[in-house]
C-alpha atoms as a PDB file:
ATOM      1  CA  UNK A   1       0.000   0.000   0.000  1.00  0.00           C
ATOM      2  CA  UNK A   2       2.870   2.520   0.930  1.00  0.00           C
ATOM      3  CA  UNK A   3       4.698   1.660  -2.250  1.00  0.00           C
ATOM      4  CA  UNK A   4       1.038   2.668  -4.939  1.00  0.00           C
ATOM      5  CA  UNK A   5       1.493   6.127  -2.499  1.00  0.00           C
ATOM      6  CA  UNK A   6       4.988   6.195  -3.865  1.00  0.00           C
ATOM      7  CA  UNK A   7       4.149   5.797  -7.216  1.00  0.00           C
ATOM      8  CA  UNK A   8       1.051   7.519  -7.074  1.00  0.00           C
ATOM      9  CA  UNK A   9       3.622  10.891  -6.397  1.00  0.00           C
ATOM     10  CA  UNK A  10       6.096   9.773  -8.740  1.00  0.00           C
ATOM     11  CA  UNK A  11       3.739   9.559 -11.645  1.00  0.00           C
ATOM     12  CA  UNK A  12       1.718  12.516 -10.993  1.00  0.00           C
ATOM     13  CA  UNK A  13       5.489  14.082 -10.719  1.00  0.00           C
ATOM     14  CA  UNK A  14       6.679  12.595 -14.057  1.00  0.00           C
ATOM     15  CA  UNK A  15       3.929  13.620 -15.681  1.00  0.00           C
ATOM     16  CA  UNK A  16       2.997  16.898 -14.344  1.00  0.00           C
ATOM     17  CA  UNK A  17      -0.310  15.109 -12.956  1.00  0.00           C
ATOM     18  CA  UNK A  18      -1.855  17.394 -10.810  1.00  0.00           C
ATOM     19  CA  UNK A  19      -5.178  16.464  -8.529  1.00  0.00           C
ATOM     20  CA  UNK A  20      -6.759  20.012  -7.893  1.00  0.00           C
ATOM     21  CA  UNK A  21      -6.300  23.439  -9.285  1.00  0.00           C
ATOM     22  CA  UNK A  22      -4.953  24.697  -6.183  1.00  0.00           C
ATOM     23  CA  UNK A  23      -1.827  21.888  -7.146  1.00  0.00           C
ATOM     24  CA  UNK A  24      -1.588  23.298  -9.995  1.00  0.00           C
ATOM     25  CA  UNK A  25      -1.288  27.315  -8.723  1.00  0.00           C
ATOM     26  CA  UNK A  26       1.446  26.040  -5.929  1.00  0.00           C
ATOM     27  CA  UNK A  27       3.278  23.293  -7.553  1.00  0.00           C
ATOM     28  CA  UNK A  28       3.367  24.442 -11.937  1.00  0.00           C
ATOM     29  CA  UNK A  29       4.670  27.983 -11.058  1.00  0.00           C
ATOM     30  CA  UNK A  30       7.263  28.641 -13.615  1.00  0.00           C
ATOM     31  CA  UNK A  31       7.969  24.810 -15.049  1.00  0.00           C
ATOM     32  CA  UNK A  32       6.814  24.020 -18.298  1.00  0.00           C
ATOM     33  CA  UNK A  33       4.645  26.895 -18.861  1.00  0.00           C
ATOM     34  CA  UNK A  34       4.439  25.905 -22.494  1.00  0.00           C
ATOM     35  CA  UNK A  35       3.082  22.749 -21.750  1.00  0.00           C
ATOM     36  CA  UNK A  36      -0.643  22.503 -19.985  1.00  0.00           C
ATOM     37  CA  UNK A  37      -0.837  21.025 -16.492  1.00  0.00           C
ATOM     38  CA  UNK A  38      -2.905  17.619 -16.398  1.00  0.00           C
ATOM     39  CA  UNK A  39      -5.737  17.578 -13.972  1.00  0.00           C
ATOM     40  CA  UNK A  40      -6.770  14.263 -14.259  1.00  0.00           C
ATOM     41  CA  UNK A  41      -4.263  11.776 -15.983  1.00  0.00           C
ATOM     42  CA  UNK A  42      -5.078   7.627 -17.104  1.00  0.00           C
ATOM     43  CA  UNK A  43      -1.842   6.588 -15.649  1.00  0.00           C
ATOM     44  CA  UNK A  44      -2.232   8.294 -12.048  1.00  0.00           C
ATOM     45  CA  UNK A  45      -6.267   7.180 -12.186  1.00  0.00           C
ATOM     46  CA  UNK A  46      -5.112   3.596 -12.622  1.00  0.00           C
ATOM     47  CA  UNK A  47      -2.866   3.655  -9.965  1.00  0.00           C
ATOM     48  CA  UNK A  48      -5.069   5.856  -7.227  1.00  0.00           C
ATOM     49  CA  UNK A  49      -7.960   3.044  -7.663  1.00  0.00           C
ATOM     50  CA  UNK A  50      -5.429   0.393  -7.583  1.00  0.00           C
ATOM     51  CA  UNK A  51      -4.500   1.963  -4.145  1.00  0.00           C
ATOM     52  CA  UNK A  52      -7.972   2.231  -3.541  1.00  0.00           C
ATOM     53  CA  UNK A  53      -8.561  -1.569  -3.984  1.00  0.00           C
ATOM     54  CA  UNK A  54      -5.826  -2.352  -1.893  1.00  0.00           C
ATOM     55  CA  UNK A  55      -7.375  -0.297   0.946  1.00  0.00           C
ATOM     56  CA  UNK A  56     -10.486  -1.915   0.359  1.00  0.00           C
ATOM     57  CA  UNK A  57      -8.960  -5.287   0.998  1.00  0.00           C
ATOM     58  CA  UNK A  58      -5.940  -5.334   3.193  1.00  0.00           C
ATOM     59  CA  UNK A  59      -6.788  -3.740   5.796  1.00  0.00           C
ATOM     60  CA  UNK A  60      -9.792  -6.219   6.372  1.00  0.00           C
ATOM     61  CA  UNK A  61      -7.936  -9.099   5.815  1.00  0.00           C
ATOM     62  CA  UNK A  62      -5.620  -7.531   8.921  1.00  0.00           C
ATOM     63  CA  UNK A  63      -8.649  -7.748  11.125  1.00  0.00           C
ATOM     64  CA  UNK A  64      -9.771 -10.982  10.411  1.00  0.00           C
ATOM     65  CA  UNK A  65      -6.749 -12.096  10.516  1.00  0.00           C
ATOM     66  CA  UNK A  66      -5.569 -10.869  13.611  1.00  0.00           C
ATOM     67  CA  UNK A  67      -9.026 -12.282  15.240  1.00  0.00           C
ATOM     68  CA  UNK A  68      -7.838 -15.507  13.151  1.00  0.00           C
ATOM     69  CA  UNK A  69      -4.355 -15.780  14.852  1.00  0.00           C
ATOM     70  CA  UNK A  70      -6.083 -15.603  18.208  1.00  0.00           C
ATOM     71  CA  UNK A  71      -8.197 -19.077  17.827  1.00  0.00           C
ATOM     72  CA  UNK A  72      -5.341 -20.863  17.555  1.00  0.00           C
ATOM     73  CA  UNK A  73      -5.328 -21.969  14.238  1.00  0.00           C
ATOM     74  CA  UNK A  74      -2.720 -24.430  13.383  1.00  0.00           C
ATOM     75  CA  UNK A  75       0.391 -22.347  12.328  1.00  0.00           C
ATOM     76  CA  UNK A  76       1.208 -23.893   8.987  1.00  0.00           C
ATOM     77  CA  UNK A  77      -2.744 -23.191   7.715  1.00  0.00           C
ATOM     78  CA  UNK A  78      -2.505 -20.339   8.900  1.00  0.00           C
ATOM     79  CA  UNK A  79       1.000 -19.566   7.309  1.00  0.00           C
ATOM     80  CA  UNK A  80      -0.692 -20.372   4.279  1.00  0.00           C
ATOM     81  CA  UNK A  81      -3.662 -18.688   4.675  1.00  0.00           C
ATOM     82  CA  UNK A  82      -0.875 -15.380   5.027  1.00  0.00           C
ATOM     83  CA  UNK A  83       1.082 -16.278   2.349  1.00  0.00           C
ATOM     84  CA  UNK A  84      -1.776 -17.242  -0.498  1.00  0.00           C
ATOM     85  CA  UNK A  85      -3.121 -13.378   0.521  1.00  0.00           C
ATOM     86  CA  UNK A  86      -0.289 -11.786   0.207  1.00  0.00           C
ATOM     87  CA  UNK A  87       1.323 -13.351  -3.154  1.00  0.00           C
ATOM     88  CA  UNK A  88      -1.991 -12.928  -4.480  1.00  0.00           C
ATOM     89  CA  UNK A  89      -2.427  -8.992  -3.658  1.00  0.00           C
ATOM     90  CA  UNK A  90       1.065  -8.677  -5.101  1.00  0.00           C
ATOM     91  CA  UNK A  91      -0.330 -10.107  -8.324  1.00  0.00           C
ATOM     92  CA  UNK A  92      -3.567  -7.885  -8.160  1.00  0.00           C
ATOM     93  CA  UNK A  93      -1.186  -5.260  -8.314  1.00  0.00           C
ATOM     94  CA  UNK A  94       0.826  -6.142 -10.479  1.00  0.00           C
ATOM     95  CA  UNK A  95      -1.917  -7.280 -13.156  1.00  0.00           C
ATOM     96  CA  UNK A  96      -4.073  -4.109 -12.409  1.00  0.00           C
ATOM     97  CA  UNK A  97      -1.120  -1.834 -13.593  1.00  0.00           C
ATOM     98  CA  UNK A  98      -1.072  -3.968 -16.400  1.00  0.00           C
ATOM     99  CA  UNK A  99      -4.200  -4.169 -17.581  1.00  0.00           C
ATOM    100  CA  UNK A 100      -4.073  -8.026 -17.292  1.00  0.00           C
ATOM    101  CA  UNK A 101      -7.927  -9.502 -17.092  1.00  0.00           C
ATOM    102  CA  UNK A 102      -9.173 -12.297 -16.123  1.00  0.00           C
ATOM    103  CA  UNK A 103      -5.859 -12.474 -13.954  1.00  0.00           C
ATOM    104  CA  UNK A 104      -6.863  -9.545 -12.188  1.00  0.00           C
ATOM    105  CA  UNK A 105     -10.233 -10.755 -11.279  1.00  0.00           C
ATOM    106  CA  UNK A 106      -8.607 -14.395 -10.474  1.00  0.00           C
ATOM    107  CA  UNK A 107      -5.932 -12.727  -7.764  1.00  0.00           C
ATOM    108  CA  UNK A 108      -9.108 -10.574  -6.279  1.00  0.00           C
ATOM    109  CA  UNK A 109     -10.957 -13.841  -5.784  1.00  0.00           C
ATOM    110  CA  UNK A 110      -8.460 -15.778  -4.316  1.00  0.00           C
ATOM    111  CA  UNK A 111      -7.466 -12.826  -1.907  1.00  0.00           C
ATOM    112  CA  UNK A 112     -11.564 -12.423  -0.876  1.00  0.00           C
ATOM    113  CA  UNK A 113     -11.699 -16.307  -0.640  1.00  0.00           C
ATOM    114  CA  UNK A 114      -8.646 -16.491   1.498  1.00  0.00           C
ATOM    115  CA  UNK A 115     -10.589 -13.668   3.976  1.00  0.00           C
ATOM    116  CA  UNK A 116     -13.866 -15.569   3.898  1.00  0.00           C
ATOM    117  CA  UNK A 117     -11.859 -18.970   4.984  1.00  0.00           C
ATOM    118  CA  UNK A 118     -10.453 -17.077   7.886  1.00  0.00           C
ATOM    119  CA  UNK A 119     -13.311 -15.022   8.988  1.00  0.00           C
ATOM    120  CA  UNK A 120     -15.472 -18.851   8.326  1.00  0.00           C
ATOM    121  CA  UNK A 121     -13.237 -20.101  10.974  1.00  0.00           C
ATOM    122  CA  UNK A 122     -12.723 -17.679  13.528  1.00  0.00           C
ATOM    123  CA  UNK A 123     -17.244 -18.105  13.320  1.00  0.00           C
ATOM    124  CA  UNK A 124     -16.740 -20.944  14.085  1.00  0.00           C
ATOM    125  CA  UNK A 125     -14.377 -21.120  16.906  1.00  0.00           C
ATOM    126  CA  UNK A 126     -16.522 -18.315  18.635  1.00  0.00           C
ATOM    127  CA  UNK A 127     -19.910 -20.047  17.860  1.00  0.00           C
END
């Protein structure tokens, strides 16, 4: 997540990206003036709801998964359970940036599926 805020700056940087007007008054200021600021740019749109995704999913999964860890799950399921989430988010990203369907969709799934297996269990140990 800290790494699409990186690259959410270096793009809109690169590119002369800018998200308000008021970005544009404080930050254009003498660059470039014969080239026309960008208010809203593909490139930094693709990565922002990327980000957004990602904030959508991960910190859920933290939750659950912290509430997970505290049943006692056996530690290589549950190592698994970590690892399947986290290789798969990393190819969510990786896909979304490059426009890569139905692998997109596929890593999404098996991310959500991963959280509904945990959150199914830690049900269960509470019920």
């Amino acid at each position: 997540m800290i790494f699409m805020s990186l690259l959410t700056s270096l793009v809109r940087s690169r590119k002369g990206a800018f998200s308000n007007s008021e970005d544009v008054a404080a930050f254009y200021k003498g660059k470039n003036q014969d080239k026309k600021p960008i208010l809203n740019d593909p490139d930094v749109e693709r990565i922002r709801r990327n980000h957004l995704n990602d904030m959508e999913n991960i910190p859920p999964f933290v939750l659950i998964g912290f509430l997970y860890v505290l049943t006692s799950p056996s530690p290589e399921i549950a190592l698994w359970h970590f690892r399947i989430f986290a290789f798969s988010r990393i190819l969510h990203t990786v896909s979304y940036q490059l426009a890569l369907q139905p692998w997109r969709g596929l890593c999404f799934g098996i991310g959500l599926v991963i959280t509904i297996s945990m959150g199914w269990q830690v049900i269960q140990a509470v019920w």
